[in-house]
Protein backbone atom coordinates (compact mmCIF):
# COMPACT_ATOMS: atom_id res chain seq x y z
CA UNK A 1 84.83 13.52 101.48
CA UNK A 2 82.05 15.37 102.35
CA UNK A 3 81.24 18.25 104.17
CA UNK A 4 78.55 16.89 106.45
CA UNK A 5 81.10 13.58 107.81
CA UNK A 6 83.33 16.19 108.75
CA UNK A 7 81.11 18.70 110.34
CA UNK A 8 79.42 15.85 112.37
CA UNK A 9 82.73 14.56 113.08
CA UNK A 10 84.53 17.57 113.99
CA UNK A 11 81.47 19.67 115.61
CA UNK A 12 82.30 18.28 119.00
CA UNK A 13 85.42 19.83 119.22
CA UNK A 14 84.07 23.64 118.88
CA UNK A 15 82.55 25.03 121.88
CA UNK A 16 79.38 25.96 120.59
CA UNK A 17 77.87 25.14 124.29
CA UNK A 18 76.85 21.97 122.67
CA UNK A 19 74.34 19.64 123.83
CA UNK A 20 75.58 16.07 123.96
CA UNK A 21 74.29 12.25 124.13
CA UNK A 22 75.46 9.36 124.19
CA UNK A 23 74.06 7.13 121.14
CA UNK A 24 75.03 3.98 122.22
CA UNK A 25 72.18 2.52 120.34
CA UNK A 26 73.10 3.32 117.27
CA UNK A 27 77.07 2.01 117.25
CA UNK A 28 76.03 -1.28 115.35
CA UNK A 29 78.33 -2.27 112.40
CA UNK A 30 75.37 -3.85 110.48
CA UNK A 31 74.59 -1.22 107.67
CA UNK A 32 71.97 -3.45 105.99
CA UNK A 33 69.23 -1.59 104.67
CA UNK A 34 65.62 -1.27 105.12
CA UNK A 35 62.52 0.07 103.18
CA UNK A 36 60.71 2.35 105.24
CA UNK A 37 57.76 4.23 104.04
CA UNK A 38 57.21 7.89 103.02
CA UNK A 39 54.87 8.41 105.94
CA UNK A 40 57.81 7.61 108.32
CA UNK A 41 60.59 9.46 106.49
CA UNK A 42 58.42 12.57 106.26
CA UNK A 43 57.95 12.95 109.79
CA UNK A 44 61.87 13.11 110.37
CA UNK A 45 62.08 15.91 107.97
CA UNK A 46 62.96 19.27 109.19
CA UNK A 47 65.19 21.38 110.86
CA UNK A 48 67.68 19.71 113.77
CA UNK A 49 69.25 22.31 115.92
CA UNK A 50 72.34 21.83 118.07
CA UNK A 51 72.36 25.66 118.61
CA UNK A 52 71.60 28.63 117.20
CA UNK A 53 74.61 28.62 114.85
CA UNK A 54 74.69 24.73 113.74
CA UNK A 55 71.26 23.75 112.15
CA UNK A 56 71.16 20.35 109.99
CA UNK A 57 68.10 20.42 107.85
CA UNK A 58 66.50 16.84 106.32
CA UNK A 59 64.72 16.18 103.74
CA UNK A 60 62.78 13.23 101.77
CA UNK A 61 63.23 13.01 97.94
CA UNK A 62 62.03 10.17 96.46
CA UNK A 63 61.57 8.11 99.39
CA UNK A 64 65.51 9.03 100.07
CA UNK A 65 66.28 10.59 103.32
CA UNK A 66 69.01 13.20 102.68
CA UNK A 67 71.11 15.74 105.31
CA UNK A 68 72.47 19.64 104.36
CA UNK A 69 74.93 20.98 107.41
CA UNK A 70 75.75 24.23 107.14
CA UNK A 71 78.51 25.04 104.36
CA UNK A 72 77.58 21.97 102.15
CA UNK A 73 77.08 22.58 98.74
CA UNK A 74 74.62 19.19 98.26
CA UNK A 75 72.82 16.91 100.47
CA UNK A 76 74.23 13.47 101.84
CA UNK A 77 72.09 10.73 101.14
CA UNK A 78 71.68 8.46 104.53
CA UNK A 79 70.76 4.83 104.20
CA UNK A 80 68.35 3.06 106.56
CA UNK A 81 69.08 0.27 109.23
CA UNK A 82 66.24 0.43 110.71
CA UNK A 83 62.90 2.27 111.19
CA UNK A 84 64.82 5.23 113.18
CA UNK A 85 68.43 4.13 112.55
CA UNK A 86 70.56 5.77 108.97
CA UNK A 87 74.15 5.71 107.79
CA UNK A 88 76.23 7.45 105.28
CA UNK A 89 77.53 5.14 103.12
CA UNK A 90 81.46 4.44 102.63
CA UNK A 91 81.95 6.58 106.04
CA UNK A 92 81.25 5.95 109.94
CA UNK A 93 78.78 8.50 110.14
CA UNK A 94 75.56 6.83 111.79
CA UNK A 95 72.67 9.02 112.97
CA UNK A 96 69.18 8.00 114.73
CA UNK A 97 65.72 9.97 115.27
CA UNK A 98 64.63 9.27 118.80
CA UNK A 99 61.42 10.72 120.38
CA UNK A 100 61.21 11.94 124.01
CA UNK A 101 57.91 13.44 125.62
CA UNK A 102 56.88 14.46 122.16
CA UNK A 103 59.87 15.92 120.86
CA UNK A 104 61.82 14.62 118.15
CA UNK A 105 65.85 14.12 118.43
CA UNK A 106 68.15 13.41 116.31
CA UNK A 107 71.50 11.85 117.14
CA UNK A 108 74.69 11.46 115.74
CA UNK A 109 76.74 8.97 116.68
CA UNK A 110 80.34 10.67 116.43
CA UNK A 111 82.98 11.77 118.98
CA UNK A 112 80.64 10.90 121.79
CA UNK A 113 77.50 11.71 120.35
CA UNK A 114 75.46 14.77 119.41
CA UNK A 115 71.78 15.26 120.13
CA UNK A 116 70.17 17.83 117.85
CA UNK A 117 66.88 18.99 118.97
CA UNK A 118 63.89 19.25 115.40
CA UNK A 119 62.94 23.28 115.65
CA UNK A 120 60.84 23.08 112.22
């Protein structure tokens, strides 16, 4: 399994002083996937901070969206739903890109939700 379903699964239980949400929005069990454009995915790419010590950093290859936590040796690959909506295939791991008075979020929708706030 990798590295970045169990960070985002087991993150919550550290106390970093984490910030959390609560993604309902994202729980669907749908998984179909979307094309989205380029345009779109580059904008989500960057650096997501929950703190200073847990960064998650995406990237677009290929029109692919891909995640590196820290301590992963390779990037997971996450799957459109929708236009802001992504899954991890063959896991539960969901996350969504949300904007709020100009600044982009990114949640994951584990253990009751993480919000990461996009630094870079």
């Amino acid at each position: 399994m990798k590295k970045l379903f169990i960070l985002l699964f087991f993150v919550p239980f550290f106390s970093f002083g984490q910030t959390t949400a609560t993604p309902t929005s994202i729980a669907s069990n749908s998984n179909q996937e979307v094309s989205i454009s380029n345009d779109v995915l580059q904008k989500y790419a960057g650096v997501y901070e929950l703190n200073k010590d847990f960064q998650v950093t995406i990237s677009v290859e290929q029109d692919k969206l891909f995640a590196l936590a820290p301590g992963d040796q390779e990037k997971s690959e996450f799957t459109p739903e929708t236009i802001t909506k992504f899954y991890l295939k063959g896991t539960p791991a969901k996350i969504e890109f949300v904007e709020e008075n100009g600044q982009l979020y990114l949640l994951v929708n584990m253990q009751g939700g993480l919000k990461l706030k996009k630094v870079s």
